[in-house]
Protein backbone atom coordinates (compact mmCIF):
# COMPACT_ATOMS: atom_id res chain seq x y z
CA UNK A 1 -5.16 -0.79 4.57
CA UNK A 2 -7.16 -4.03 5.65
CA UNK A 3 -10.32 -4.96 4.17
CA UNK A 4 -13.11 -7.90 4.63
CA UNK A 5 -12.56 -9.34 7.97
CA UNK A 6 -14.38 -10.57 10.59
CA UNK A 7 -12.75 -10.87 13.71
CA UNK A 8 -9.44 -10.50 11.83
CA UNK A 9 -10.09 -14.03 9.93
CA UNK A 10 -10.21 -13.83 5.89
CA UNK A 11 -8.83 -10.11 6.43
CA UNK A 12 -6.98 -8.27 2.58
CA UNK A 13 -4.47 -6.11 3.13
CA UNK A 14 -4.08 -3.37 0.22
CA UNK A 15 -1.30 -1.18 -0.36
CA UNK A 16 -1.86 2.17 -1.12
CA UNK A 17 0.24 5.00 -2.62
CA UNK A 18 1.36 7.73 -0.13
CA UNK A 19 -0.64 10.04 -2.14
CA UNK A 20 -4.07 8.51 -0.97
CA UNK A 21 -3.42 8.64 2.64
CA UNK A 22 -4.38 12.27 4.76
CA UNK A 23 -3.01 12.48 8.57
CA UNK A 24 -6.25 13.69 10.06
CA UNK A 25 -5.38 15.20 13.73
CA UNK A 26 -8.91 14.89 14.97
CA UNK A 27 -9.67 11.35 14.24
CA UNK A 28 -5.55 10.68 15.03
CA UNK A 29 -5.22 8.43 12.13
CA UNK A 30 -4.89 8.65 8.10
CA UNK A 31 -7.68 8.74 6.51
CA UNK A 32 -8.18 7.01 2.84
CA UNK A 33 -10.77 8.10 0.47
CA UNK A 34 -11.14 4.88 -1.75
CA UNK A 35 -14.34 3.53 -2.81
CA UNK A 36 -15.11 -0.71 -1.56
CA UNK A 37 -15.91 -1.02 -5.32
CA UNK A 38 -12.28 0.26 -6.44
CA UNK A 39 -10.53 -2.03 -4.26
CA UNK A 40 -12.31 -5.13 -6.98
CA UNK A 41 -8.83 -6.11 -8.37
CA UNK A 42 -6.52 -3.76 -6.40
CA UNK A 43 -2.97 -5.54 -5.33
CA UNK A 44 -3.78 -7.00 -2.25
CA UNK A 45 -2.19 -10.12 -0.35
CA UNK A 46 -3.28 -12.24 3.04
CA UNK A 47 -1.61 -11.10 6.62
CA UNK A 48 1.51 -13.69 6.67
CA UNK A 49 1.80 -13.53 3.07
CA UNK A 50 3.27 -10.35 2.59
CA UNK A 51 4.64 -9.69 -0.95
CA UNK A 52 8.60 -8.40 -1.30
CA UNK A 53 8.12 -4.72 -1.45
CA UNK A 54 10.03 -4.42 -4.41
CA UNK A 55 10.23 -1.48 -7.13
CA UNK A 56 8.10 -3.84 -9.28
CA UNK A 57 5.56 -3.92 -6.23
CA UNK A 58 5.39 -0.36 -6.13
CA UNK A 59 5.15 0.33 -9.10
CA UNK A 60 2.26 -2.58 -9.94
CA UNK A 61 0.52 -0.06 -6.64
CA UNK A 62 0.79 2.93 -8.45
CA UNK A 63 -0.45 1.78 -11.67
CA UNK A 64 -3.58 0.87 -10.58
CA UNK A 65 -4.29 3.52 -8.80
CA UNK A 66 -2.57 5.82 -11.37
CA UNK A 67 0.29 7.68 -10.72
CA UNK A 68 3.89 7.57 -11.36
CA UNK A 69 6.04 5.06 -8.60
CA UNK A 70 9.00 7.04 -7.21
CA UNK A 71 11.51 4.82 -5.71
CA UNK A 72 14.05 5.48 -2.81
CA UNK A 73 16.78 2.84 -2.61
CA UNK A 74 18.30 4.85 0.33
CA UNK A 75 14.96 4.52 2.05
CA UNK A 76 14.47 0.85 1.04
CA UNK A 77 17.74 -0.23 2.90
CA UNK A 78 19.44 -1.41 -0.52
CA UNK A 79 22.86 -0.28 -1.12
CA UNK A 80 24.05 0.12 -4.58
CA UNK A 81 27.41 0.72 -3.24
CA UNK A 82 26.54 4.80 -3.23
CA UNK A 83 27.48 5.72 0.59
């Protein structure tokens, strides 16, 4: 989710657990019901400086927004040599 822009300048980008996001058919989009004020101290990072979606990543993600981080390494295109 991006936050605080103007034109696309200064613009946050915030990850966000799967759980907060709700594929609305009308509006053809997700829709996220987070208040501004919880995104004060939220993991966020610039556009170009996009972190290494790591398990640590994911898991600093879910922690703040409080839940437990579930990771895939199938899905995340590592192989630890399981075929």
């Amino acid at each position: 989710m991006s936050f605080g822009a103007v034109l696309g300048i200064g613009e946050d980008l915030y990850p966000l657990p799967w759980r907060a996001h709700d594929y609305d058919t009308g509006e053809g989009g997700y829709l996220v019901e987070i208040d501004k004020d919880r995104l004060n101290g939220a993991p966020s990072y610039k556009r170009g400086a996009e972190p290494e979606f790591t398990r640590q990543c994911g898991e600093r993600v879910y922690a703040y927004y409080g839940g437990m981080y579930r990771f895939c390494a199938r899905r995340s295109g590592l192989d630890f040599g399981a075929s």
